[in-house]
C-alpha atoms as a PDB file:
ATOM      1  CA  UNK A   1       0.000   0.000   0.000  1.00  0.00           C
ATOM      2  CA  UNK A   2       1.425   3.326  -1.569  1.00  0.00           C
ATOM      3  CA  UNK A   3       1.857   6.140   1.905  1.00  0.00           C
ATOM      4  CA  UNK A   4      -0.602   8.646   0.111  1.00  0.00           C
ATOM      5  CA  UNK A   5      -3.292   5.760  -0.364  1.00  0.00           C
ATOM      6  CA  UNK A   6      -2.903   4.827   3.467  1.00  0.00           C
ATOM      7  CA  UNK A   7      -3.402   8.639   4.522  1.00  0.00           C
ATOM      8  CA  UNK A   8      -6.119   9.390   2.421  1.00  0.00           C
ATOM      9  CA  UNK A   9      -7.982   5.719   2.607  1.00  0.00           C
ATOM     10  CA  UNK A  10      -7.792   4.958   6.142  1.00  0.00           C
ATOM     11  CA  UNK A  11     -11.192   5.176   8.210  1.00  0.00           C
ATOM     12  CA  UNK A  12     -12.214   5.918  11.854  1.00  0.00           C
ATOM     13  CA  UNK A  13     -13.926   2.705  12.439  1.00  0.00           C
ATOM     14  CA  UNK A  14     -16.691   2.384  14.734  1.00  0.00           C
ATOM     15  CA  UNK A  15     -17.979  -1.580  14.099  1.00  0.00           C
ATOM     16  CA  UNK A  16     -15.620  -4.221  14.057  1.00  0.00           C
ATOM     17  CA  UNK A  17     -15.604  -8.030  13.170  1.00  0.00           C
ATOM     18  CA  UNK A  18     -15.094 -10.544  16.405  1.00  0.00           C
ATOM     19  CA  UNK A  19     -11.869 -12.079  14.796  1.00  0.00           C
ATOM     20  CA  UNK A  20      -8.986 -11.033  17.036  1.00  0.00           C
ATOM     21  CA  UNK A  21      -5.818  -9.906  15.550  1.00  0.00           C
ATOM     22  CA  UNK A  22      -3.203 -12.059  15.469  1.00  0.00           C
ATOM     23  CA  UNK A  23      -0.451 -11.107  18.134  1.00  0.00           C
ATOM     24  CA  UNK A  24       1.898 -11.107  15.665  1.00  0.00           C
ATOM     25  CA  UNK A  25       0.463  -8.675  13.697  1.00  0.00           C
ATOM     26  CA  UNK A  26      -0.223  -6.508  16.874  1.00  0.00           C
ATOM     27  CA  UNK A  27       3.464  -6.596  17.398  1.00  0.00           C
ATOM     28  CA  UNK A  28       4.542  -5.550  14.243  1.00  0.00           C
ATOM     29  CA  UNK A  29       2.201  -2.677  14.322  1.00  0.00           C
ATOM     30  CA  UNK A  30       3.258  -1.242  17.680  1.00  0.00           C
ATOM     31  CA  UNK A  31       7.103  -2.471  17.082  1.00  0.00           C
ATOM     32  CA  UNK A  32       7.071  -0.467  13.384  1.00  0.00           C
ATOM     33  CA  UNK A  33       5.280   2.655  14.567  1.00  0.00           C
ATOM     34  CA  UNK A  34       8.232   3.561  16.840  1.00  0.00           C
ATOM     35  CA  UNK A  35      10.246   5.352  13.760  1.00  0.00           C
ATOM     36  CA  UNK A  36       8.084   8.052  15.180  1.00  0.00           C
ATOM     37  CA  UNK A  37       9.517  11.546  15.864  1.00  0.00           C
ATOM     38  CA  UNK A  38      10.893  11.874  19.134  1.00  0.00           C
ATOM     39  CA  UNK A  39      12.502  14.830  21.211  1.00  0.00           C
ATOM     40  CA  UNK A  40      15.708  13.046  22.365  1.00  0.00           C
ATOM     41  CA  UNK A  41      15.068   9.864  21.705  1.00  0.00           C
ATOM     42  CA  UNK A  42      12.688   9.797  24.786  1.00  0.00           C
ATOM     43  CA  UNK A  43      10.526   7.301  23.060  1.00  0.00           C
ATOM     44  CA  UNK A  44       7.787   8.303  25.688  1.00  0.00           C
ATOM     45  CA  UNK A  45       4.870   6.102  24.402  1.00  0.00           C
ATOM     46  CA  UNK A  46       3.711   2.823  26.836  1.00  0.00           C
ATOM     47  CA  UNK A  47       0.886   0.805  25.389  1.00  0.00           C
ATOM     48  CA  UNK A  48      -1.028  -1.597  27.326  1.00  0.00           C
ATOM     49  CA  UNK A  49      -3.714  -4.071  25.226  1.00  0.00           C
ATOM     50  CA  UNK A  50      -6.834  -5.181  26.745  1.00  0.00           C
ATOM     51  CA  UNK A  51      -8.284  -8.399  24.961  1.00  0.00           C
ATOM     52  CA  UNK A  52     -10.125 -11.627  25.880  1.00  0.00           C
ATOM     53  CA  UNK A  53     -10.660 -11.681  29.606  1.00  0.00           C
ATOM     54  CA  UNK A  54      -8.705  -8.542  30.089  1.00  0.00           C
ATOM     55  CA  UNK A  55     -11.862  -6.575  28.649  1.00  0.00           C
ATOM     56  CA  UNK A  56     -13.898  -7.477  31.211  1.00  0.00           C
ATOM     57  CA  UNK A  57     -12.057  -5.097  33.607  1.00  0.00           C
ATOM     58  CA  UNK A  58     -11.482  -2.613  31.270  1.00  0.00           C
ATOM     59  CA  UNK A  59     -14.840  -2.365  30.741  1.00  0.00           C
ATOM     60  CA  UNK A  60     -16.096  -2.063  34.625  1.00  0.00           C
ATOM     61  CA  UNK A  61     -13.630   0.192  35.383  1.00  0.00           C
ATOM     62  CA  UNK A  62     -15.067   2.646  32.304  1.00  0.00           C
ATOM     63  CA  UNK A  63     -18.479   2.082  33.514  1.00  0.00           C
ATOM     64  CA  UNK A  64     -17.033   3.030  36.643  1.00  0.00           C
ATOM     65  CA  UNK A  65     -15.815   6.051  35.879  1.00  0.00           C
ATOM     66  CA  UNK A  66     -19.200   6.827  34.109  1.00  0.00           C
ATOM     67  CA  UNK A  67     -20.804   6.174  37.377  1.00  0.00           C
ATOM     68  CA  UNK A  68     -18.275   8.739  39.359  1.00  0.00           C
ATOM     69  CA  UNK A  69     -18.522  11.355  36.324  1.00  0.00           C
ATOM     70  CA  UNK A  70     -22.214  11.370  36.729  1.00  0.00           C
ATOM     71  CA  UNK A  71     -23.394  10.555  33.409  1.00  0.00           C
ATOM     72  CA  UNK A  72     -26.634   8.326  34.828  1.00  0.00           C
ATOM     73  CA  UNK A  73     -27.375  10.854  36.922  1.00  0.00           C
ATOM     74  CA  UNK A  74     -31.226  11.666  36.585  1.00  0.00           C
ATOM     75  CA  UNK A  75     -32.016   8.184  35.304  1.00  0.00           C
ATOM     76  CA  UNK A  76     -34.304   5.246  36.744  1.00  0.00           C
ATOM     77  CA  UNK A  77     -32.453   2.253  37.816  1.00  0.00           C
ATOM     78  CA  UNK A  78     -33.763   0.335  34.785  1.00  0.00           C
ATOM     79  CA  UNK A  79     -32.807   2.739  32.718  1.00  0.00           C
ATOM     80  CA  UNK A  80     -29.264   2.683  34.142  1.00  0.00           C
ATOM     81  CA  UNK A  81     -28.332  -0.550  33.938  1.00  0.00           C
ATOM     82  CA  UNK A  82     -29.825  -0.815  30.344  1.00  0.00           C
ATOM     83  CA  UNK A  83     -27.433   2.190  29.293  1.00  0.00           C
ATOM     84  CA  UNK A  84     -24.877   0.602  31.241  1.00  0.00           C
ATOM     85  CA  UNK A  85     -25.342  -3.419  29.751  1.00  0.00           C
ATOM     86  CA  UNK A  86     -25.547  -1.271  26.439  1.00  0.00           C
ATOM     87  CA  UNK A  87     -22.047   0.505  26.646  1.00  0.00           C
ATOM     88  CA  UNK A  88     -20.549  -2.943  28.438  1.00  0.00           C
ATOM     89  CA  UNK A  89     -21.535  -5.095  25.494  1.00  0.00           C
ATOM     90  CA  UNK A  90     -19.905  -2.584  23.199  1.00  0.00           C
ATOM     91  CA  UNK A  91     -17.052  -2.700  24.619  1.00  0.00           C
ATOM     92  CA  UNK A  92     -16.862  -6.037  24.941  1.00  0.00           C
ATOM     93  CA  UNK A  93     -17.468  -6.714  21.589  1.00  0.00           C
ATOM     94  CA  UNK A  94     -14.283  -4.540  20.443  1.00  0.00           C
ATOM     95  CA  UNK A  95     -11.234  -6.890  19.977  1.00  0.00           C
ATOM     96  CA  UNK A  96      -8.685  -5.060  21.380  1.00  0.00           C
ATOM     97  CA  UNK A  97      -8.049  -1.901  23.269  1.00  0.00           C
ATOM     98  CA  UNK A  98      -4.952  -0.267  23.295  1.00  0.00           C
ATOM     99  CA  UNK A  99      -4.144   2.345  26.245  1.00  0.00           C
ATOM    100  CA  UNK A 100      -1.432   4.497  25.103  1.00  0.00           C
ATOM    101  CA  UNK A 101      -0.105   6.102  28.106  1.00  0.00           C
ATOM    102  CA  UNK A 102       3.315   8.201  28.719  1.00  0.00           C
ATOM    103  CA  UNK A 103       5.358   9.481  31.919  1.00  0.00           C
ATOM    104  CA  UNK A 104       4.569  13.011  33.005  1.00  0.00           C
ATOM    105  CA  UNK A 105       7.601  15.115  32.929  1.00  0.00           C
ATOM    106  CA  UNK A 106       7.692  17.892  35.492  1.00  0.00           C
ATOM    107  CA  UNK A 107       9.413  19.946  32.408  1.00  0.00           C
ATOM    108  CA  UNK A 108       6.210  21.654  30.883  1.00  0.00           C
ATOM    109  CA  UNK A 109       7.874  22.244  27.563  1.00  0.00           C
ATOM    110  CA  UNK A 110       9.458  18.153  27.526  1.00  0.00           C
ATOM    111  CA  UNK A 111       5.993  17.287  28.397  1.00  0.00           C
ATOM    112  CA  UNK A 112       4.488  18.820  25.533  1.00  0.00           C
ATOM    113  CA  UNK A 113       7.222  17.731  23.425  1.00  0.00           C
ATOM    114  CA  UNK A 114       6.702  14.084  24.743  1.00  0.00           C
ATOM    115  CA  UNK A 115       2.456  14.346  24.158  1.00  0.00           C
ATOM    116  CA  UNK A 116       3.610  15.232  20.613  1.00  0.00           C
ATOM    117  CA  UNK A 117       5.539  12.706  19.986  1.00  0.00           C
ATOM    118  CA  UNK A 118       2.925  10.177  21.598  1.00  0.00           C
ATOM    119  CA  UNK A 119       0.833  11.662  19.068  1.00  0.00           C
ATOM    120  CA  UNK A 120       2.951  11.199  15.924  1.00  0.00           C
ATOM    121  CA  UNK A 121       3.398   7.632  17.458  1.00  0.00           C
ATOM    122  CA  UNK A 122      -0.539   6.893  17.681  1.00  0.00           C
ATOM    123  CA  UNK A 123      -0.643   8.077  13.917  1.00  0.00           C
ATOM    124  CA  UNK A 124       2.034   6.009  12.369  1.00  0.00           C
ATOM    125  CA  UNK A 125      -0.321   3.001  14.626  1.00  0.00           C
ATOM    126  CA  UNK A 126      -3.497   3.904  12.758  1.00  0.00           C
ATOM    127  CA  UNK A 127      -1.116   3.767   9.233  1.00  0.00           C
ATOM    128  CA  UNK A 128      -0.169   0.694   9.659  1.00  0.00           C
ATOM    129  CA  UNK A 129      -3.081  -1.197  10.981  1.00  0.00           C
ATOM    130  CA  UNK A 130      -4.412   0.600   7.773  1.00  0.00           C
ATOM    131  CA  UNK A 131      -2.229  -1.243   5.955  1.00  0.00           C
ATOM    132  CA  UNK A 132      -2.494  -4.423   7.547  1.00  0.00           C
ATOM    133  CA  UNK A 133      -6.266  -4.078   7.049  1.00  0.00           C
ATOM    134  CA  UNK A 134      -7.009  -3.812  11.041  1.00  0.00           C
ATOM    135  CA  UNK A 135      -9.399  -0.741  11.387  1.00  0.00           C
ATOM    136  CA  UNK A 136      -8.514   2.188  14.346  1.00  0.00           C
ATOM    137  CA  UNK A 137     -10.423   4.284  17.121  1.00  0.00           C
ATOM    138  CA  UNK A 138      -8.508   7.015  18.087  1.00  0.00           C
ATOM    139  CA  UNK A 139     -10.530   7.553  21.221  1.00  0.00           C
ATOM    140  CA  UNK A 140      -9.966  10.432  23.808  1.00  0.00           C
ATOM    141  CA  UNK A 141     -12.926   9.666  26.127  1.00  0.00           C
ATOM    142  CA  UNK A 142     -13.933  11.072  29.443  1.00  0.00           C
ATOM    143  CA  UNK A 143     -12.429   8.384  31.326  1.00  0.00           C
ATOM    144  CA  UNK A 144      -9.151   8.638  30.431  1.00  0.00           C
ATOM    145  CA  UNK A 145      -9.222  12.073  32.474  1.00  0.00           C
ATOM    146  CA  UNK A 146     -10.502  10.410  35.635  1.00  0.00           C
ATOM    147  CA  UNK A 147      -7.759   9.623  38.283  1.00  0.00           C
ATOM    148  CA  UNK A 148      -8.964   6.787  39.967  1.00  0.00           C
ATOM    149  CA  UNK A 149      -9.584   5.118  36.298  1.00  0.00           C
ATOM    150  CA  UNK A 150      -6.277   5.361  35.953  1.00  0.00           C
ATOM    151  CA  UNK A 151      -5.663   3.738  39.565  1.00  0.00           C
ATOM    152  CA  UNK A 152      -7.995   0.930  38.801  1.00  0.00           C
ATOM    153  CA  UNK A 153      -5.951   0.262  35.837  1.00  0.00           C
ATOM    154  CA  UNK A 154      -2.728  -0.284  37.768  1.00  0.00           C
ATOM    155  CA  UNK A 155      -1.308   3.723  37.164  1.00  0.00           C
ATOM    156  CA  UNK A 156      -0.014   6.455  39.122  1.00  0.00           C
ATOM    157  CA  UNK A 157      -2.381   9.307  37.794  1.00  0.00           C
ATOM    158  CA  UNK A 158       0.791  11.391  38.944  1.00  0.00           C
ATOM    159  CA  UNK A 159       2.980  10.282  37.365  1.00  0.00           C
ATOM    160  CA  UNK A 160       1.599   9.020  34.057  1.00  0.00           C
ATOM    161  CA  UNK A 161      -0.997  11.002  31.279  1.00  0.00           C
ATOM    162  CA  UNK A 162      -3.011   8.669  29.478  1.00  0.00           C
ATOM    163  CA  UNK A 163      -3.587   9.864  26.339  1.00  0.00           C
ATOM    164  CA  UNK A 164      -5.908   7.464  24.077  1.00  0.00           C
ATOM    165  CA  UNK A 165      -7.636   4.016  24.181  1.00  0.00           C
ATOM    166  CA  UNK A 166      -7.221   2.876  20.285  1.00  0.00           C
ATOM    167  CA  UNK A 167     -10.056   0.420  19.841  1.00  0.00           C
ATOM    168  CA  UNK A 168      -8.670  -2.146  17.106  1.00  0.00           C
ATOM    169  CA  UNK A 169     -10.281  -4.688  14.848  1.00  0.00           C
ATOM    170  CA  UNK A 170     -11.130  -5.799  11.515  1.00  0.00           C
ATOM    171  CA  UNK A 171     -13.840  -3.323  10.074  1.00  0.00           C
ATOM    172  CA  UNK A 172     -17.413  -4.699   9.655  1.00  0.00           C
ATOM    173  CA  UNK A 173     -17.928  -1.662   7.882  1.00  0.00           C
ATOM    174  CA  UNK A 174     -15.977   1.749   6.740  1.00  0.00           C
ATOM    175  CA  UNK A 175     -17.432   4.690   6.398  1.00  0.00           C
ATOM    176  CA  UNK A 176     -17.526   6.678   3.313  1.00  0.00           C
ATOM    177  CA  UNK A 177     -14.663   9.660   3.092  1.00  0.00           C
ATOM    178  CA  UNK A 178     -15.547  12.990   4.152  1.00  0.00           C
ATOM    179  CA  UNK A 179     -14.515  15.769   2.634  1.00  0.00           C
ATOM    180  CA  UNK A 180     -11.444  18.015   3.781  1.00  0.00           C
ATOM    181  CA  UNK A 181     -10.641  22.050   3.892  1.00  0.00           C
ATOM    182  CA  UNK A 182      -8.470  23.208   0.574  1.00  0.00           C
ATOM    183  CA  UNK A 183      -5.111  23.822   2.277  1.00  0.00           C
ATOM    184  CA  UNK A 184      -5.414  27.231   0.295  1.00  0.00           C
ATOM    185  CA  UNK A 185      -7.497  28.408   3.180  1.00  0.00           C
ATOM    186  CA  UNK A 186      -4.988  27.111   5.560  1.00  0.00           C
ATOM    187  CA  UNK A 187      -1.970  27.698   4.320  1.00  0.00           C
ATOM    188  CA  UNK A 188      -0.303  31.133   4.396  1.00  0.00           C
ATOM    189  CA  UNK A 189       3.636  31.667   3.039  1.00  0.00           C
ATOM    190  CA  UNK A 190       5.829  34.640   3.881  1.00  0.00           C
ATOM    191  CA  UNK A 191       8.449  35.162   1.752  1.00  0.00           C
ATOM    192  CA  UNK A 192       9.212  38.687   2.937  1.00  0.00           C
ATOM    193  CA  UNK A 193       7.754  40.568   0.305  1.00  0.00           C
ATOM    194  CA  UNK A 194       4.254  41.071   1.863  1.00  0.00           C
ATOM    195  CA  UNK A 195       2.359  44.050   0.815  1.00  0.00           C
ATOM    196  CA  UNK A 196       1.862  46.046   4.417  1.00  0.00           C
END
């Protein structure tokens, strides 16, 4: 697959097919997306997959989190637990999730630098699961800010940011491109002869 085809081709997906990935494909995804830009070779990315059995406690501790966050709040009790058995089962029936997490340096600047390069990292993931035809949710949900999620998953919200879950699998279904901005209206050059 040509680079241009895997930038422009590649989908957000949002329904995935209950094969797993192989781990060996897994590996060479996360092993190959480390040619990532990185301020001083920090590397700063930590990924932890959640798959088979593992999802069941990923998926309490999110509805967890939901339950601290108040998002039932204002809801009968039926009502809960059927939003709550909804959102389980959906996670549940994701193959893998991926938290990408990174050490929190006390150095505001580093730590930007190092969110960046998690960033770039995360991108060159989604590229080559592309490529591998394993489909990619970049997800950045409200749990992910809650400390004690972070706790229940074995992390010192102190110490470490965690920055994405990447729900992987083989799409049931991609969705159709949307369109994107002209660069024109984007994209301004000075070239030191601007008109004042």
């Amino acid at each position: 697959m040509e680079l241009l085809d895997a930038i422009r081709n590649r989908r957000s997906i949002h329904e995935y097919k209950k094969e797993q990935v192989a781990s060996e494909v897994l590996g060479r995804i996360f092993s190959e997306a480390a040619w990532a830009p990185t301020h001083r070779m920090k590397e700063p990315w930590h990924i932890r997959i959640y798959q088979d059995e593992g999802k069941s406690e990923y998926a309490k501790s999110v509805l967890d989190s939901y339950v601290r966050q108040g998002f039932f709040e204002g809801y009968e009790a039926a009502k809960v637990d059927q939003l709550a058995s909804g959102i389980r089962d959906f996670l549940l029936n994701i193959p893998h999730h991926a938290l990408i997490y990174m050490e929190r340096d006390k150095d505001f600047r580093k730590f930007e630098e190092d969110y960046a390069a998690v960033c770039a990292y995360i991108q060159n993931v989604q590229l080559l699961a592309w490529k591998e035809g394993v489909g990619i949710l970049w997800t950045t949900s409200p749990y992910l800010y809650d400390a004690e999620f972070a706790r229940h998953m074995g992390l010192d919200p102190g110490r470490y940011k965690l920055v994405s879950v990447l729900q992987m699998g083989y799409p049931k279904r991609v969705p159709k491109p949307k369109s994107r901005t002209p660069i024109q209206k984007k994209l301004q050059i000075y070239d030191g002869n601007e008109k004042s």
